[in-house]
N, C-alpha and C. Protein backbone atom coordinates (compact mmCIF):
# COMPACT_ATOMS: atom_id res chain seq x y z
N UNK A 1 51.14 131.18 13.21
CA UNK A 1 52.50 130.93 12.79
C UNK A 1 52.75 129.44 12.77
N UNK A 2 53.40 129.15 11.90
CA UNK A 2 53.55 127.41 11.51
C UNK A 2 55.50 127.16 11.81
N UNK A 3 55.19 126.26 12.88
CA UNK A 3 57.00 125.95 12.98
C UNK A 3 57.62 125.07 11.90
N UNK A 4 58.53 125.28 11.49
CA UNK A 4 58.72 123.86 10.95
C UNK A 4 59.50 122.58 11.80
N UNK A 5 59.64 121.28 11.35
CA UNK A 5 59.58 120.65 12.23
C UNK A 5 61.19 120.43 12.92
N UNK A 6 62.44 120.81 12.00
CA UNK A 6 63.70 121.32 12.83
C UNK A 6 63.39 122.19 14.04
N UNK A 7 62.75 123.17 13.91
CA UNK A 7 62.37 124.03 14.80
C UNK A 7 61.67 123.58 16.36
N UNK A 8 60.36 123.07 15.95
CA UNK A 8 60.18 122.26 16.79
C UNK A 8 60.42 121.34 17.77
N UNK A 9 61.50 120.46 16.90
CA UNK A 9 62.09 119.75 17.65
C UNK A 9 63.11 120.63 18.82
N UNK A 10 63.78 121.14 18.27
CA UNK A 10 65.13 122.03 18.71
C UNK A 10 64.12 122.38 20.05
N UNK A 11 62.96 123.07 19.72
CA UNK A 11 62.41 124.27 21.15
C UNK A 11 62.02 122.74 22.02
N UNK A 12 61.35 121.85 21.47
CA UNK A 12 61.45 120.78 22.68
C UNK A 12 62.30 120.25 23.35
N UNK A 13 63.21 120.05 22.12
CA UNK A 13 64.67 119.47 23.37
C UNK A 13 65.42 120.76 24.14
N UNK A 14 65.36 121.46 23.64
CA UNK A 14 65.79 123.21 24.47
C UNK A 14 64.62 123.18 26.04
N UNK A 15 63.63 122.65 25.74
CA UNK A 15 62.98 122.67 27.37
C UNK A 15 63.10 121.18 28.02
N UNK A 16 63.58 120.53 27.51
CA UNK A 16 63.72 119.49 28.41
C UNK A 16 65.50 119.29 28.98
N UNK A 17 65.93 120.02 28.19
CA UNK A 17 67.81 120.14 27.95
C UNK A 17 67.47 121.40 29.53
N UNK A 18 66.62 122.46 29.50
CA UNK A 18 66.59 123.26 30.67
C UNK A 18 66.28 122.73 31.63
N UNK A 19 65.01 122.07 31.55
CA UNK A 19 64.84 121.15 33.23
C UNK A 19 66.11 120.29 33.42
N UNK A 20 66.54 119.31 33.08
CA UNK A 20 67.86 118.64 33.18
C UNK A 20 68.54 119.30 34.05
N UNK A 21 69.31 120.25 33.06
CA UNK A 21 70.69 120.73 33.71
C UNK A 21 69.80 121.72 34.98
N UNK A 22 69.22 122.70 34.70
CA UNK A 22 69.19 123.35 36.15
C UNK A 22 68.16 122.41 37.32
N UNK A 23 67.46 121.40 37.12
CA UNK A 23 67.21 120.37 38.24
C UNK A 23 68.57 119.85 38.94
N UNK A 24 69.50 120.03 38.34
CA UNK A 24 70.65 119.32 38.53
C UNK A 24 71.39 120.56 39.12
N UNK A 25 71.30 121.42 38.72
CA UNK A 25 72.38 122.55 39.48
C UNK A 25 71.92 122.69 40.73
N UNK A 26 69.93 122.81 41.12
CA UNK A 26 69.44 123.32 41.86
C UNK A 26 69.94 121.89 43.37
N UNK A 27 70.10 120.66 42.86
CA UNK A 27 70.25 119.55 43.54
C UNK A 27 71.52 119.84 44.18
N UNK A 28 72.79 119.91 43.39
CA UNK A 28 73.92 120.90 43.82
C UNK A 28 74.13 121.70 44.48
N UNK A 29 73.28 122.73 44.23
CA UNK A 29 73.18 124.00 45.50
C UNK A 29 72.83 123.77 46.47
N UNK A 30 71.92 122.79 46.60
CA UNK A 30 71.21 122.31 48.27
C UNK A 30 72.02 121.55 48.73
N UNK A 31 73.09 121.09 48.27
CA UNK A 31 74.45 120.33 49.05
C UNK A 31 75.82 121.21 49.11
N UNK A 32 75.40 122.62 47.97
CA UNK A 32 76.67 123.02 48.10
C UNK A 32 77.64 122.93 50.35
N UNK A 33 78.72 122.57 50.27
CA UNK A 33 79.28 122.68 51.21
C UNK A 33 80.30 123.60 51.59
N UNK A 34 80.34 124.30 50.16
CA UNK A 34 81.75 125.32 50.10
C UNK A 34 81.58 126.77 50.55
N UNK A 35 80.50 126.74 51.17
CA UNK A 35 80.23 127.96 51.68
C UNK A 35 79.57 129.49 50.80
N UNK A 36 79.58 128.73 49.81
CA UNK A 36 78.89 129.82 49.17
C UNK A 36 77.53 130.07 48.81
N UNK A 37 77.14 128.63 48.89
CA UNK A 37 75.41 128.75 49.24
C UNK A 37 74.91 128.75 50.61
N UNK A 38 75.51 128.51 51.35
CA UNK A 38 75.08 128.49 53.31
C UNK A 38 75.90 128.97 53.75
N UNK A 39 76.08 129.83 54.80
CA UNK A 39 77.04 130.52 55.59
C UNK A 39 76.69 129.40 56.53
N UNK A 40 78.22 129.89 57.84
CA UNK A 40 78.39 128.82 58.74
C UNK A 40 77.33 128.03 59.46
N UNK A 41 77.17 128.77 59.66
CA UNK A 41 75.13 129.21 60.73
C UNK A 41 74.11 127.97 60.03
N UNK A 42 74.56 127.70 58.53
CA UNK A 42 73.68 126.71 57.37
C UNK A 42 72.47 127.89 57.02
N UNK A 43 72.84 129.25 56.84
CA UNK A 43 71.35 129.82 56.43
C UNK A 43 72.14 130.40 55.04
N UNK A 44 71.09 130.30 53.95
CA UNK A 44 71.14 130.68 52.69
C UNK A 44 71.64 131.53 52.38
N UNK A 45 72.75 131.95 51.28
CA UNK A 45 73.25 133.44 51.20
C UNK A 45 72.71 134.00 49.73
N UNK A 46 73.40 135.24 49.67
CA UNK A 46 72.71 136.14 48.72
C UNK A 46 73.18 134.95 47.29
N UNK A 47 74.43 134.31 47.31
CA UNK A 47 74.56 133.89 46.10
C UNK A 47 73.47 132.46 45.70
N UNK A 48 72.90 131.89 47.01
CA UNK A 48 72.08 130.93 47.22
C UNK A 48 70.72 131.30 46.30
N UNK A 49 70.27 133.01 46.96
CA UNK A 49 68.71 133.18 46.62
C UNK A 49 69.25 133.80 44.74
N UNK A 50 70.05 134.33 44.74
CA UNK A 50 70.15 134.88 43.25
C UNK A 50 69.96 133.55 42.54
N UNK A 51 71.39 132.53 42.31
CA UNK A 51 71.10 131.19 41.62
C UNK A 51 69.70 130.33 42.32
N UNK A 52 69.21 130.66 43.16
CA UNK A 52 67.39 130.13 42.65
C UNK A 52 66.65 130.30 42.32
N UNK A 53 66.72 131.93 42.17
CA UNK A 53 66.18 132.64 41.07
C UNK A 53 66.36 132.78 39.52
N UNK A 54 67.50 132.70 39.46
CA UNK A 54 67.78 132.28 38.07
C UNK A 54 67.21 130.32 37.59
N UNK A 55 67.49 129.88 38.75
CA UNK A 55 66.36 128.24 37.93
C UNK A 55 64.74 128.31 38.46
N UNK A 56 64.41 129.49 39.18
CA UNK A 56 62.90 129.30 38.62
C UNK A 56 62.59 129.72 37.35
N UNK A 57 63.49 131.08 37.24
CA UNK A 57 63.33 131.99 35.48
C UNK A 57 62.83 130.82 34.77
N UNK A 58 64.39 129.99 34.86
CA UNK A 58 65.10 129.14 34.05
C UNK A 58 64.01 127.73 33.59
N UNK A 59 63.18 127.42 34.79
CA UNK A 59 62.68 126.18 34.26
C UNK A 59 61.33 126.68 33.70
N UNK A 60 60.70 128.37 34.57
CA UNK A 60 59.52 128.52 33.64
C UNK A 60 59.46 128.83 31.89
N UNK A 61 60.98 129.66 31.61
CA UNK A 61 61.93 129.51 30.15
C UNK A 61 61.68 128.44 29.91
N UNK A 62 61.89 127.74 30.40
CA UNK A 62 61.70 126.04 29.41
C UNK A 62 60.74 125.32 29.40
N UNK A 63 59.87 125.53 30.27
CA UNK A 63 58.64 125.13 30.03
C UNK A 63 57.76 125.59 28.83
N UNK A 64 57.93 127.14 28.91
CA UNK A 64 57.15 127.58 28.10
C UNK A 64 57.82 127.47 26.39
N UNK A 65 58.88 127.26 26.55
CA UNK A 65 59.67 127.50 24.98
C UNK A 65 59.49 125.64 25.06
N UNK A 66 59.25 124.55 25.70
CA UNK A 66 59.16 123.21 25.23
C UNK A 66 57.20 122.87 25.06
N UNK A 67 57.28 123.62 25.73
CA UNK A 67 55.38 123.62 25.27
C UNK A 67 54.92 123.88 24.06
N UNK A 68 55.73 125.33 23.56
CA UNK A 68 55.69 125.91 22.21
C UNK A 68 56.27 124.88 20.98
N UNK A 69 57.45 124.14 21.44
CA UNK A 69 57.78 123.22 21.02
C UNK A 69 56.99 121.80 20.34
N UNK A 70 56.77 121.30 21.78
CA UNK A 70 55.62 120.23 21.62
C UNK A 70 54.36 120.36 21.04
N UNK A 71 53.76 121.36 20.73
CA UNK A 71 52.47 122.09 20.30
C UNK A 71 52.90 121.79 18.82
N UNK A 72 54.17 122.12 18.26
CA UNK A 72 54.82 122.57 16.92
C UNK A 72 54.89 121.10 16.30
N UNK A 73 55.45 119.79 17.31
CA UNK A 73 55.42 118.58 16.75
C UNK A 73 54.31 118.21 16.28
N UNK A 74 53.08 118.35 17.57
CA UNK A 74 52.08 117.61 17.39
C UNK A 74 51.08 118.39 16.21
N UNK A 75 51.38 119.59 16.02
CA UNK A 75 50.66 120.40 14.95
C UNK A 75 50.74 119.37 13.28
N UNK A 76 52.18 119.14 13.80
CA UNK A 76 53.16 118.72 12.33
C UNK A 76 52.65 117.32 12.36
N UNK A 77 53.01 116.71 13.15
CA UNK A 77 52.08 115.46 12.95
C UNK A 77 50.73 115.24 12.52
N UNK A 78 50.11 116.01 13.53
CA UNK A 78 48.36 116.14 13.04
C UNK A 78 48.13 116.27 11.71
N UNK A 79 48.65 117.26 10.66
CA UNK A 79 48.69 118.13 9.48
C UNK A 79 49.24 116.51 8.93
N UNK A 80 50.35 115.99 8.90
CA UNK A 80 50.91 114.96 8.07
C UNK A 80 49.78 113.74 8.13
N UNK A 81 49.52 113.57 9.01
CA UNK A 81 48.37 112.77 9.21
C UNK A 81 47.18 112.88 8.41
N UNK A 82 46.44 113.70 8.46
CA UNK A 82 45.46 114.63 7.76
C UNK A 82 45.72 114.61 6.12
N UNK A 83 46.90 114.76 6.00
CA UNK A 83 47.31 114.82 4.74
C UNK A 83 47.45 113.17 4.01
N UNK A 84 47.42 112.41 5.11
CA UNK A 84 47.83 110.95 3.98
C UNK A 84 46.23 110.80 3.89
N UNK A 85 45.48 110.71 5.03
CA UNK A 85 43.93 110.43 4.66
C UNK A 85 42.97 110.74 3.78
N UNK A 86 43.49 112.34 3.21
CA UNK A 86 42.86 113.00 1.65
C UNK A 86 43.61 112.72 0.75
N UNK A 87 44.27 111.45 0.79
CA UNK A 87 44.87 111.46 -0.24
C UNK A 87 44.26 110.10 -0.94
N UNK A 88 43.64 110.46 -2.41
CA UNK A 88 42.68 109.45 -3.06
C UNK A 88 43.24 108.53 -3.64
N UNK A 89 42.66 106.81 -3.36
CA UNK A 89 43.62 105.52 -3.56
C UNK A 89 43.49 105.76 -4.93
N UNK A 90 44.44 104.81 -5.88
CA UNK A 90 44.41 104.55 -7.39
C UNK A 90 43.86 103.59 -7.35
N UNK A 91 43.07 103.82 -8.57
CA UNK A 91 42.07 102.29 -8.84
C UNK A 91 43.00 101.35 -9.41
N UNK A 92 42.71 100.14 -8.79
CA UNK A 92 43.29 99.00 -8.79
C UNK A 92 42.86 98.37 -10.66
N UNK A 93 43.83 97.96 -11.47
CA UNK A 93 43.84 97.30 -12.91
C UNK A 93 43.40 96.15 -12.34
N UNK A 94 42.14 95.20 -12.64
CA UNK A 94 42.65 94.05 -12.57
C UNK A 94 42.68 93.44 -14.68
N UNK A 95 43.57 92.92 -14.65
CA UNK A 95 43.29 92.38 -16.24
C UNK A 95 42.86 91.01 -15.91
N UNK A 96 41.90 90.55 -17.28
CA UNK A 96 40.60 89.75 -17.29
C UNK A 96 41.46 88.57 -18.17
């Protein structure tokens, strides 16, 4: 299957747009203070282990959809590349 290169791009920045924000939520949660990620005690609660489960999903989702991504650029590049090198010079006129 051949991406095109809108596509591509989009699934790369879609996995790097996922590490971002949930690196950033997960940084959040380990400070939450409002009691909803640590009970008094400071031990983890159910809403703690669910939202860290949802950013492991979340960053292996984006890994794998920015891999698919990056694979799609460098395909597109390679191919464009490839393509200027078979491409045969015009003979040069010189007039005498």
């Amino acid at each position: 299957m051949k991406l095109s290169r809108p596509v591509s791009w989009f699934l790369l920045a879609f996995g790097v747009w996922s590490w971002f924000i949930w690196i950033t939520f997960v940084k959040n949660l380990s400070k939450d203070g409002s009691g909803l990620a640590f009970d008094a005690a400071g031990d983890p609660t159910a809403y703690f282990w669910v939202h860290l489960l949802l950013a492991v999903a979340s960053f292996l989702l984006g890994t794998v959809i920015g891999v698919i991504g990056f694979r799609g650029v460098r395909a597109l590049r390679r191919e464009a590349a490839h393509d200027t090198s078979d491409q045969p010079t015009a003979p040069s006129s010189s007039a005498s």
